[in-house]
N, C-alpha and C. Protein backbone atom coordinates (compact mmCIF):
# COMPACT_ATOMS: atom_id res chain seq x y z
N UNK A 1 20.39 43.57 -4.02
CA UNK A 1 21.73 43.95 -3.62
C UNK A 1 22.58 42.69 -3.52
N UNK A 2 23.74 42.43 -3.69
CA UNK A 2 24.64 41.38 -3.76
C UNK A 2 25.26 41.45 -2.73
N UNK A 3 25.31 40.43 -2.43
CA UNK A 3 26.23 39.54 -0.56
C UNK A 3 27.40 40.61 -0.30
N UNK A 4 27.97 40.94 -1.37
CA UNK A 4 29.40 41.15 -1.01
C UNK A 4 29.22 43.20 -0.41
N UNK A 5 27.87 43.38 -0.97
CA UNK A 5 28.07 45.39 -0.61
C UNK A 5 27.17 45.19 0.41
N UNK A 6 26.47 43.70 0.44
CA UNK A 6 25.51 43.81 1.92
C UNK A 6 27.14 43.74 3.12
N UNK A 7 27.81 43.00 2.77
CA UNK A 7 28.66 42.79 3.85
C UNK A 7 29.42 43.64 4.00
N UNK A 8 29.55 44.97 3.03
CA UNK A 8 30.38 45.73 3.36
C UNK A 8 29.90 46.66 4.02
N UNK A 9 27.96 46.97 3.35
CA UNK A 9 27.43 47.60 4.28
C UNK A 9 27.58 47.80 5.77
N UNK A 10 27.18 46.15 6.07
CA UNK A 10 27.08 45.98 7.31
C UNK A 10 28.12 46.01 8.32
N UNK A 11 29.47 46.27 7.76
CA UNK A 11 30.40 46.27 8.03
C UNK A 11 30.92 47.70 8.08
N UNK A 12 30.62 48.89 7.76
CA UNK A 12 30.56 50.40 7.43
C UNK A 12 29.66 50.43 9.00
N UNK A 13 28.67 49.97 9.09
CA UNK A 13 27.75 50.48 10.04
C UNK A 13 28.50 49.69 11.59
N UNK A 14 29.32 48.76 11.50
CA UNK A 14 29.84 48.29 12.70
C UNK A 14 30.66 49.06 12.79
N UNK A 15 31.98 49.25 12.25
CA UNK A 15 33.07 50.50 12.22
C UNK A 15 32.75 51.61 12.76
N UNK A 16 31.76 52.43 12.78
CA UNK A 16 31.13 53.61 12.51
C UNK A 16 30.67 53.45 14.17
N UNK A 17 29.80 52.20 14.02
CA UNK A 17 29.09 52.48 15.82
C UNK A 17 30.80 51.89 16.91
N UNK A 18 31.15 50.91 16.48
CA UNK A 18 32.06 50.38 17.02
C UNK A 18 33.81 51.04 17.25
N UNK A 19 34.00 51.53 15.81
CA UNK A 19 35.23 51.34 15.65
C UNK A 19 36.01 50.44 15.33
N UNK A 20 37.12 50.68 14.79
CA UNK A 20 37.65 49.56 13.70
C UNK A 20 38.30 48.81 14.86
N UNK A 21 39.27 49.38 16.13
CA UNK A 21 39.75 48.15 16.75
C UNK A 21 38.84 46.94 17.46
N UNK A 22 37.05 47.46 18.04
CA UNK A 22 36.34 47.00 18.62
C UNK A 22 35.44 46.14 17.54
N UNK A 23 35.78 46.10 16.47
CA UNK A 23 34.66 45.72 15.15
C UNK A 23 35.68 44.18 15.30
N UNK A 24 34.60 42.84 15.14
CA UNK A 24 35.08 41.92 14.92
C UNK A 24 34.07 41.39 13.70
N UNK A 25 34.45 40.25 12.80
CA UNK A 25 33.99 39.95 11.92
C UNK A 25 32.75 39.12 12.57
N UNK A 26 32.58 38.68 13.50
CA UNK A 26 31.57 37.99 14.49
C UNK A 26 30.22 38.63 13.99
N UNK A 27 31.05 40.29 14.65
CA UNK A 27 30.01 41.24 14.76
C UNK A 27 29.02 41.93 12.77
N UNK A 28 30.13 41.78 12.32
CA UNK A 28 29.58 41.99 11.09
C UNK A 28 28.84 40.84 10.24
N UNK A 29 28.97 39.48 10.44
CA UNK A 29 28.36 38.69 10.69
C UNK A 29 26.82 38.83 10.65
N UNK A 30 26.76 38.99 11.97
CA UNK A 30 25.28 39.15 12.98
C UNK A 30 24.61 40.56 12.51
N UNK A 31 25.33 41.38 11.78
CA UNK A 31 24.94 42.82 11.29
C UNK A 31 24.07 42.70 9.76
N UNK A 32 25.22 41.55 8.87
CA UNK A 32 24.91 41.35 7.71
C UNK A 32 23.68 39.94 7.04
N UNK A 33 24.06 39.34 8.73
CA UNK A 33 22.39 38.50 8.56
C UNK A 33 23.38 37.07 7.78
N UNK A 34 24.33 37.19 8.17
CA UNK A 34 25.30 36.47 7.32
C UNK A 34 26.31 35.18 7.92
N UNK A 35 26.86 34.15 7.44
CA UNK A 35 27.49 33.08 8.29
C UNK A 35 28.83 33.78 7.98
N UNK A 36 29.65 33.33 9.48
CA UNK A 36 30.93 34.69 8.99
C UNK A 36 31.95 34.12 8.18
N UNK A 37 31.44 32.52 7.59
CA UNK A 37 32.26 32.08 6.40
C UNK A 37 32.09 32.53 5.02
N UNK A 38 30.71 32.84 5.06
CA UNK A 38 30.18 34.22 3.91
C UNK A 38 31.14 35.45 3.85
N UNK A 39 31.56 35.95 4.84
CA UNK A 39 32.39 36.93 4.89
C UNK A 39 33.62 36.46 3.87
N UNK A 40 34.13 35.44 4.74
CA UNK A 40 35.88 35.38 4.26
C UNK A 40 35.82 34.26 2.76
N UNK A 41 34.54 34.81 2.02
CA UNK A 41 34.16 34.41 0.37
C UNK A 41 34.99 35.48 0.13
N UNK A 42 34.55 36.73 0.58
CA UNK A 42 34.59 37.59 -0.09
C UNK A 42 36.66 38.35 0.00
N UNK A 43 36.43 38.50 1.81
CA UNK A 43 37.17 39.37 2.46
C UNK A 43 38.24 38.37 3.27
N UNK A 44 39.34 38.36 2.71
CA UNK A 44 40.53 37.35 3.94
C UNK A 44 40.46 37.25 5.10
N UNK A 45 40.33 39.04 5.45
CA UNK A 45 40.46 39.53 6.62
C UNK A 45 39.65 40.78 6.86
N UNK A 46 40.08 40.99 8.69
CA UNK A 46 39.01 42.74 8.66
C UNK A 46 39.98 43.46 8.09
N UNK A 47 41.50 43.95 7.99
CA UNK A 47 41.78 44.17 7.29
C UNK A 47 41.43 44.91 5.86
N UNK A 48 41.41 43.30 5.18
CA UNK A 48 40.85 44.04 3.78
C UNK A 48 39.42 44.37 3.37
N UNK A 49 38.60 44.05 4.22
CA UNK A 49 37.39 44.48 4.58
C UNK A 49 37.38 46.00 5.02
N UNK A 50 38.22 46.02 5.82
CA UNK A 50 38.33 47.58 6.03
C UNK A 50 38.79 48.61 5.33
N UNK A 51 39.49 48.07 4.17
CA UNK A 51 40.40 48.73 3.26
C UNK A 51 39.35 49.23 2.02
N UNK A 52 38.35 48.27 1.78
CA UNK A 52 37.43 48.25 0.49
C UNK A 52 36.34 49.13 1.17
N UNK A 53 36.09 49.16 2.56
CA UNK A 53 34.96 50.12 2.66
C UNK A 53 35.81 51.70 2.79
N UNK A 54 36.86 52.00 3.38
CA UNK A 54 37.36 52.94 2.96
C UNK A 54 37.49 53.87 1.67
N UNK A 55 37.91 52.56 0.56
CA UNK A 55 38.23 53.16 -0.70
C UNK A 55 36.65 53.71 -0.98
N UNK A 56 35.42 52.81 -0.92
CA UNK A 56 34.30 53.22 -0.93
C UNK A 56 33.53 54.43 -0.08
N UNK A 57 34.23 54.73 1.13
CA UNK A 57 34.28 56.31 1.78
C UNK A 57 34.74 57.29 0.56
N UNK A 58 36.16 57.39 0.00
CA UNK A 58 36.34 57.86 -0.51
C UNK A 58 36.15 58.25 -1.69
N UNK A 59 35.21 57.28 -2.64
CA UNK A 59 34.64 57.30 -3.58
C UNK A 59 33.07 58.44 -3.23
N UNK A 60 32.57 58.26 -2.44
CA UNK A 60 31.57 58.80 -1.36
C UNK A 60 32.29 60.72 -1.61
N UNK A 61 33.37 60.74 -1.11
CA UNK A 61 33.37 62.11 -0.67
C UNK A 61 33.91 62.56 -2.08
N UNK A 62 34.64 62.39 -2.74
CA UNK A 62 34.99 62.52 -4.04
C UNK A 62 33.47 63.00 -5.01
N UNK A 63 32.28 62.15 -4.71
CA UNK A 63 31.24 62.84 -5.35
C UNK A 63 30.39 63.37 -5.07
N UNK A 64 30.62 64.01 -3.63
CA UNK A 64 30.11 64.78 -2.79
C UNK A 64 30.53 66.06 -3.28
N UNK A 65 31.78 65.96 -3.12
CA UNK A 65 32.83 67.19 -3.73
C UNK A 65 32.30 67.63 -4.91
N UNK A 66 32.58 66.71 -5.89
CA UNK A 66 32.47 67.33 -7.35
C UNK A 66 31.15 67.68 -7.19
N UNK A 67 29.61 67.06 -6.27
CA UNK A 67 28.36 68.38 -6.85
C UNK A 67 28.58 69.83 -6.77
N UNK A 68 29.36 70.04 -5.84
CA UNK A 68 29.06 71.22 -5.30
C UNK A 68 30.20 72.23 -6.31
N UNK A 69 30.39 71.81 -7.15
CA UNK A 69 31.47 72.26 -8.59
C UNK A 69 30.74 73.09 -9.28
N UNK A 70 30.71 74.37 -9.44
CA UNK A 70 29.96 74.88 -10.21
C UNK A 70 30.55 75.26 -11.97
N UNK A 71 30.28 74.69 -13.43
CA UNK A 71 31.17 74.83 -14.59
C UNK A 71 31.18 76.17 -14.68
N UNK A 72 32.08 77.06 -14.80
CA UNK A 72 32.15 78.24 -15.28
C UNK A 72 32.38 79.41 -14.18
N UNK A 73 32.94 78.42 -12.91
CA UNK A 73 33.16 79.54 -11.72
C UNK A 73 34.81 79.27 -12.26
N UNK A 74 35.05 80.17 -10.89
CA UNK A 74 36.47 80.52 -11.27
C UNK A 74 37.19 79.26 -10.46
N UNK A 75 38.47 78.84 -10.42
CA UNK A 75 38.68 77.95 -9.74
C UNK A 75 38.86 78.71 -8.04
N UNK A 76 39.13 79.44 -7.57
CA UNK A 76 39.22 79.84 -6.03
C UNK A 76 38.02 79.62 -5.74
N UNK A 77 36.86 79.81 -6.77
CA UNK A 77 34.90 79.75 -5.76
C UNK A 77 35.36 78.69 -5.82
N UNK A 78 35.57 77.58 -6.41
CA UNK A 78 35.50 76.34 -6.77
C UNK A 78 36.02 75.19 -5.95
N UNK A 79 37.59 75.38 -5.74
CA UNK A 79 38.20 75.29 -4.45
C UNK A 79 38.10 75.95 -3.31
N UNK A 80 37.62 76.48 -2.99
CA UNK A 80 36.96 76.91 -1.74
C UNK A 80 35.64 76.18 -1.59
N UNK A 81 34.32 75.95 -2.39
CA UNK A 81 33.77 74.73 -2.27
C UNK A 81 33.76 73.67 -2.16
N UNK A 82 34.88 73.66 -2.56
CA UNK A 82 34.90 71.82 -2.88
C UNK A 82 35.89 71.26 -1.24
N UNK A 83 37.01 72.16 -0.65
CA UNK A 83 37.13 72.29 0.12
C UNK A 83 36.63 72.07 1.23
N UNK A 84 35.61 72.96 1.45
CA UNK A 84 34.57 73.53 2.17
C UNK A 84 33.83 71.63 2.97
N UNK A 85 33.58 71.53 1.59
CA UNK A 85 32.40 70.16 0.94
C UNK A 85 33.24 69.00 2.01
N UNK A 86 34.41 68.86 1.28
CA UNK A 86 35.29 67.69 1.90
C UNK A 86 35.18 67.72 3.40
N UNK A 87 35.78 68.87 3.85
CA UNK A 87 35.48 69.16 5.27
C UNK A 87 34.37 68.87 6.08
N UNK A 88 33.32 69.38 5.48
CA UNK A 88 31.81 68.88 5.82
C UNK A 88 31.61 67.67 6.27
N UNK A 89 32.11 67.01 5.49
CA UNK A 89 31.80 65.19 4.47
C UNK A 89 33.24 64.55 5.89
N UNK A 90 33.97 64.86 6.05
CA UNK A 90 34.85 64.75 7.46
C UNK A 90 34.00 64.62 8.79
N UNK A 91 33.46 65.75 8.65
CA UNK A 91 32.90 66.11 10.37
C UNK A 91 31.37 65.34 10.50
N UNK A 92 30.62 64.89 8.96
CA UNK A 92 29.32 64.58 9.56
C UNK A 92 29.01 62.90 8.79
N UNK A 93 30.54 62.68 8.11
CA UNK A 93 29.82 61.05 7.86
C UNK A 93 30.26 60.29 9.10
N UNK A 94 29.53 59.63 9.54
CA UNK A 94 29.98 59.00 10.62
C UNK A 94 30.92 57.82 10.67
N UNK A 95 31.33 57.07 10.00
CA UNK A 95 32.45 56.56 10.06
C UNK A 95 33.95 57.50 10.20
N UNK A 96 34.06 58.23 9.12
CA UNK A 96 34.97 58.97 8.83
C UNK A 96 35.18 59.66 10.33
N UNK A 97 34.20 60.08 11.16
CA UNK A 97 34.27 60.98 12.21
C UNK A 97 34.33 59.73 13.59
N UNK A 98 34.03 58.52 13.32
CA UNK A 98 34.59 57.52 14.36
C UNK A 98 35.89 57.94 14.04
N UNK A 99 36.68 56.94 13.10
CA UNK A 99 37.82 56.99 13.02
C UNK A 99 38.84 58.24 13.28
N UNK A 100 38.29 59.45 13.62
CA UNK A 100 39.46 60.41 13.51
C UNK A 100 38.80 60.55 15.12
N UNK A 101 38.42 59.77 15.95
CA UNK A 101 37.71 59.71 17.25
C UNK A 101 38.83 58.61 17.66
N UNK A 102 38.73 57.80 16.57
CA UNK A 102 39.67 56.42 17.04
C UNK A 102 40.78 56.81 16.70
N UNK A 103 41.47 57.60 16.46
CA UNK A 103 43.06 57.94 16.25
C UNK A 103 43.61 58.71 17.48
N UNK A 104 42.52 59.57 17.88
CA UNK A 104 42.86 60.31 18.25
C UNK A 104 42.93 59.68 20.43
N UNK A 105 41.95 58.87 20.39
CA UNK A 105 41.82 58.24 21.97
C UNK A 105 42.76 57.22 21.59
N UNK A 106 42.83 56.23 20.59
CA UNK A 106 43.49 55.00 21.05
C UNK A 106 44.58 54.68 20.10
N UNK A 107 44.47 55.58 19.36
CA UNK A 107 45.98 55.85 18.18
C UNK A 107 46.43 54.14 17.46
N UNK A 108 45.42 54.00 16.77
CA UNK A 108 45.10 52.59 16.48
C UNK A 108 46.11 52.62 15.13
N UNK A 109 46.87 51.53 14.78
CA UNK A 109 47.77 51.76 14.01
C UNK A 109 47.01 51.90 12.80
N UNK A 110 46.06 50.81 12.36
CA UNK A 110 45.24 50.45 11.46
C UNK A 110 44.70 51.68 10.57
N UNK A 111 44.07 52.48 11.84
CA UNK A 111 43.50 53.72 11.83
C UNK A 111 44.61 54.68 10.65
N UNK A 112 45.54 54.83 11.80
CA UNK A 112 46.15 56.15 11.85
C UNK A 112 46.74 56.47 9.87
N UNK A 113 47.03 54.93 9.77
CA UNK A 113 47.64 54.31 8.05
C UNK A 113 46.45 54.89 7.29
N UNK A 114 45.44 54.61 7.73
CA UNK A 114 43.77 54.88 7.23
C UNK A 114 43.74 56.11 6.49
N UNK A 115 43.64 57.03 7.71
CA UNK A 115 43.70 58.27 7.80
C UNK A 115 44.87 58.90 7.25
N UNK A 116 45.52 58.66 7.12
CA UNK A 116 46.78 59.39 6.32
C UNK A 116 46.94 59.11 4.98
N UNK A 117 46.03 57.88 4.50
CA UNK A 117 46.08 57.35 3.51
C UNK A 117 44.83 58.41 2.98
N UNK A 118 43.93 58.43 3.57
CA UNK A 118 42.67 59.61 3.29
C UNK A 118 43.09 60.82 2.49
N UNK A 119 43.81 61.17 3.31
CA UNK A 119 44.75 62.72 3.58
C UNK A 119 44.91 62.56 2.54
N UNK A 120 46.17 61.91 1.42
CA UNK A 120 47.17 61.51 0.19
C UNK A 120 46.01 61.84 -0.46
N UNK A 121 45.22 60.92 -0.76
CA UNK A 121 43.85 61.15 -1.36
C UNK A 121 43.52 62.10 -2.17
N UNK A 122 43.10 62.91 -0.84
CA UNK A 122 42.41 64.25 -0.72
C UNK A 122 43.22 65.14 -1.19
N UNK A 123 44.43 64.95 -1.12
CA UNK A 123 45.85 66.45 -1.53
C UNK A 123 46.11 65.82 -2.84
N UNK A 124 46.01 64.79 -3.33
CA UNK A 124 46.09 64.07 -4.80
C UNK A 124 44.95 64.62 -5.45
N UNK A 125 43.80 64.89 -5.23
CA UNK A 125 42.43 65.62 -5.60
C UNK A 125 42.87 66.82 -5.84
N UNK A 126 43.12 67.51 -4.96
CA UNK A 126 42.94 69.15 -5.10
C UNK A 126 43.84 69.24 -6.09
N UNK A 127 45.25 68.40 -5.96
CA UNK A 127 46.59 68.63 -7.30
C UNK A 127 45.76 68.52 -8.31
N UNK A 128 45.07 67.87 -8.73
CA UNK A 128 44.23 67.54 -10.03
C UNK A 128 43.85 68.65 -10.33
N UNK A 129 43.16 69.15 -9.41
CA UNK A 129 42.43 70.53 -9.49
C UNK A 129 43.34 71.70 -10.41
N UNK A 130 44.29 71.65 -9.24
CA UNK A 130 45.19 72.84 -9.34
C UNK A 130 45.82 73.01 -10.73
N UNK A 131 46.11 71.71 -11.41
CA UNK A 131 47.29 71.13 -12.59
C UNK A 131 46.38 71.61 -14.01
N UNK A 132 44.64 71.38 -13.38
CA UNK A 132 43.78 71.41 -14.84
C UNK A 132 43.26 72.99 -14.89
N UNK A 133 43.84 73.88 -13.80
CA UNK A 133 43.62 75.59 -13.43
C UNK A 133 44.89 75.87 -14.22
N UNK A 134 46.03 75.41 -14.02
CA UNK A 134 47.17 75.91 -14.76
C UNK A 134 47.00 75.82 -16.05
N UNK A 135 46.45 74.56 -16.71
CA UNK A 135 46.26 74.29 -17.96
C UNK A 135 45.56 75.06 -18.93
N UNK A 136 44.42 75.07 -17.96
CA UNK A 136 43.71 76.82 -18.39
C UNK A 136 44.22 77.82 -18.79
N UNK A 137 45.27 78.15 -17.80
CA UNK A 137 45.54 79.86 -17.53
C UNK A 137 44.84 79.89 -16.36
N UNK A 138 44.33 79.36 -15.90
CA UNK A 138 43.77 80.20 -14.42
C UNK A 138 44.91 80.91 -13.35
N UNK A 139 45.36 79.26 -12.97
CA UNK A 139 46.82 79.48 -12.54
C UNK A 139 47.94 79.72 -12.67
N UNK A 140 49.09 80.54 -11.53
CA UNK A 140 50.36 80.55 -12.77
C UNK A 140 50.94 79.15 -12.00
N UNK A 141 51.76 79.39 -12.91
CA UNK A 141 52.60 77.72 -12.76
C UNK A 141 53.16 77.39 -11.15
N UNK A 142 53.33 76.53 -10.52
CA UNK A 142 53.43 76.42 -8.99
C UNK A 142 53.75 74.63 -9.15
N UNK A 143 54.26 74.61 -7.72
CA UNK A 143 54.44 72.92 -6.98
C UNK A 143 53.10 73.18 -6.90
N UNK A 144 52.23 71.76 -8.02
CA UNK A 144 50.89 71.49 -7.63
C UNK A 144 50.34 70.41 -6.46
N UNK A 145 51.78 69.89 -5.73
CA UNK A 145 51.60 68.91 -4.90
C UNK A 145 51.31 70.08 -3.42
N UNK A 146 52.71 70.80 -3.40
CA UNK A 146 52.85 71.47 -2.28
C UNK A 146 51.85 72.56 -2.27
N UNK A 147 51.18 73.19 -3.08
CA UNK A 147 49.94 73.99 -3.12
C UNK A 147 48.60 73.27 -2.75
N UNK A 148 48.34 71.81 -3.27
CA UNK A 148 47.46 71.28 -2.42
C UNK A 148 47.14 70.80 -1.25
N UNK A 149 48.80 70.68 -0.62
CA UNK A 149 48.75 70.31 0.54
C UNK A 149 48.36 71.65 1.51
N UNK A 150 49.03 72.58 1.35
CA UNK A 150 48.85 73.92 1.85
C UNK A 150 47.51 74.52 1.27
N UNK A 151 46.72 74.17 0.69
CA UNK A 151 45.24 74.91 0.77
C UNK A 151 44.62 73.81 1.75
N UNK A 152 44.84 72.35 1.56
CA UNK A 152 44.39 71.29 2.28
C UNK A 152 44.63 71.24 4.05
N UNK A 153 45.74 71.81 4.42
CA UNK A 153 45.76 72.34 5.88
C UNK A 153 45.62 73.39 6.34
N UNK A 154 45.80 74.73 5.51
CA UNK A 154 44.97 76.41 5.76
C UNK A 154 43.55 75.71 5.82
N UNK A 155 42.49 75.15 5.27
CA UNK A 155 41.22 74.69 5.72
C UNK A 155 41.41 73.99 6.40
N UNK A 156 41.67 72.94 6.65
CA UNK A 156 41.59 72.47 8.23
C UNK A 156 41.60 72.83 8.96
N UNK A 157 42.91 73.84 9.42
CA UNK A 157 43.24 74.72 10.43
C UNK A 157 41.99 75.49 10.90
N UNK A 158 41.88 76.32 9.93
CA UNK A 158 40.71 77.34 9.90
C UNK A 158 39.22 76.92 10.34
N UNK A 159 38.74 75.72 9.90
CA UNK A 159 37.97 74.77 9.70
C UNK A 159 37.57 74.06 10.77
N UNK A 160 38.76 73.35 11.24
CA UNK A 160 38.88 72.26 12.34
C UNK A 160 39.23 72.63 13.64
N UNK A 161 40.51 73.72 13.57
CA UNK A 161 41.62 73.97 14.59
C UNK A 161 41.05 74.92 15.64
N UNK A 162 40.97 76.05 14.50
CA UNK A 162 40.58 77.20 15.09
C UNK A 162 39.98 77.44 16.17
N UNK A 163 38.65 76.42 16.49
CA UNK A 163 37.77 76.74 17.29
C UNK A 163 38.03 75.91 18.18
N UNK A 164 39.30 75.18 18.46
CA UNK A 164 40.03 74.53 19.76
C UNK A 164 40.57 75.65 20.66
N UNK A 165 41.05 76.28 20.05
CA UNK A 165 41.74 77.39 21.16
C UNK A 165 41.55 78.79 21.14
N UNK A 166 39.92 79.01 20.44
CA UNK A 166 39.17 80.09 20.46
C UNK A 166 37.78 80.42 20.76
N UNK A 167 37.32 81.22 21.16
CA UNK A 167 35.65 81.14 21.81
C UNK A 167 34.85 80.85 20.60
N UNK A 168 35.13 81.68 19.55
CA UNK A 168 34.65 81.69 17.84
C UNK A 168 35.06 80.70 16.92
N UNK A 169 34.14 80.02 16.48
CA UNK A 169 34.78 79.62 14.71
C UNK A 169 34.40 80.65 13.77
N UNK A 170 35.37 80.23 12.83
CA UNK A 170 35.41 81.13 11.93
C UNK A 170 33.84 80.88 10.83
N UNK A 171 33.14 82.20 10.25
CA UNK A 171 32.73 81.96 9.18
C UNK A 171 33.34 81.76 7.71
N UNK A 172 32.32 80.91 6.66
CA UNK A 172 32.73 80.15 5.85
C UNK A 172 33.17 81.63 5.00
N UNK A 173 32.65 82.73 4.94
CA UNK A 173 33.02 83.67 4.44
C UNK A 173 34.00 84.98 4.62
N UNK A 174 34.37 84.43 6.46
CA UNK A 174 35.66 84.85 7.23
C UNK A 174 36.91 84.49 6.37
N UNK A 175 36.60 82.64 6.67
CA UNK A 175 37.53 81.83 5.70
C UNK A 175 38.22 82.52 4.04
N UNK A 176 37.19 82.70 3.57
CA UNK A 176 36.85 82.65 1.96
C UNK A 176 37.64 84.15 1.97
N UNK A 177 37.26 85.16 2.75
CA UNK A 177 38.07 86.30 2.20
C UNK A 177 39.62 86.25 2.93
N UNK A 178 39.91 85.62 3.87
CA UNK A 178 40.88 85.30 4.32
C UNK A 178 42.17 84.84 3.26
N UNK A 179 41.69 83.58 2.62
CA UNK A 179 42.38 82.81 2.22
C UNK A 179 42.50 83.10 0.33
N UNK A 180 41.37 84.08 0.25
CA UNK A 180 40.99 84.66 -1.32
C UNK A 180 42.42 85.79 -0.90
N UNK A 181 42.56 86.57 -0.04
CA UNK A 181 43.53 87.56 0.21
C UNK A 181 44.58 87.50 0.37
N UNK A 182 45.28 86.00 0.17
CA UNK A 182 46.40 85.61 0.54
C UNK A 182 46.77 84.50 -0.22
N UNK A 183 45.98 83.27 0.16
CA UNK A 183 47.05 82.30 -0.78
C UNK A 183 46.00 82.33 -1.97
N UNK A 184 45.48 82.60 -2.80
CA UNK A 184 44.74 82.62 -3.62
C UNK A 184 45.29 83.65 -4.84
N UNK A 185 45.65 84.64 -4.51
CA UNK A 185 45.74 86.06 -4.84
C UNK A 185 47.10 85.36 -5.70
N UNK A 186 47.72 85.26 -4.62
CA UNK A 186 49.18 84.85 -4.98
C UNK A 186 49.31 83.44 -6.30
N UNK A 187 47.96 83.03 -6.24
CA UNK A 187 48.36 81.93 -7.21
C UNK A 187 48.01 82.29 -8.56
N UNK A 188 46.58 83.33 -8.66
CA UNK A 188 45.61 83.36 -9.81
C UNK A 188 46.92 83.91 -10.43
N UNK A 189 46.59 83.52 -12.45
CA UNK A 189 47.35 84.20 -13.54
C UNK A 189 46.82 85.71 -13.88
């Protein structure tokens, strides 16, 4: 393995136990077995250290997503999986689930840019989705920005929200006919 993904490693696993405002390069350092002038070979700052293991989160959930793609489903199974997937890949990688821990107690600026930058991401994904369904014929023609954003927060909601201010979460198949009955319906060609 090469210095520079050991240090990012080790630097993923401080974030994750630590958090990005409590993570010092000291600490990633002493994580990566490394002199912390080894670090700033690579990385200026935590900063951009933090920025490259991010993009590498997101590279992470991006092909998490696409397994669960099945060729020859329709795009609603499809987006509703892949959906589904992302969400998952939110609540159980553990960095990803520090940080929306760290936005939310200490509203860290660093963070919050992070995370919203995630978001763009993720609603830039599904547009992809949506743009290569139209191209098909799957879809009829629509704002492929504003349709991803709105399937991208109906799952959350449903997903995330729901079970804040209810005894129940919803099942994945509550969801699925829910959202097949409504915004789905309305999009297929």
């Amino acid at each position: 393995m090469d210095r520079r993904l050991e240090i990012m490693e080790a630097a993923a696993k401080s974030f994750s136990l630590f958090g990005y405002k409590a993570t010092t390069m000291d600490q990633v350092a002493k994580i990566a077995n490394v002199g912390k002038g080894t670090i700033y070979t690579f990385f200026s700052n935590k900063e951009e250290l933090f920025n490259a293991i991010v993009l590498m989160m997101i590279e992470e959930m991006r092909s998490v997503s696409e397994s669960v793609m099945v060729e020859g489903a329709s795009f609603e199974q499809n987006a509703h999986a892949l959906l589904f997937q992302m969400l998952k890949f939110r609540k159980t990688h553990l960095l990803y689930a520090k940080l929306i821990d760290e936005e939310k107690e200490l509203r860290t600026p660093a963070v919050i840019e992070v995370l919203a930058e995630i978001e763009g991401e993720i609603v830039s994904y599904i547009k992809t989705k949506i743009e290569r369904a139209m191209a098909k014929g799957e879809l009829k023609q629509c704002d492929s920005e504003l349709v991803a954003f709105l399937l991208f927060k109906s799952y959350m909601s449903l997903v995330v929200d729901w079970g804040k201010t209810h005894d129940e979460e919803l099942s994945e198949e509550r969801i699925a006919g829910l959202l097949g009955g409504t915004i789905f319906t309305s999009l297929l060609a």
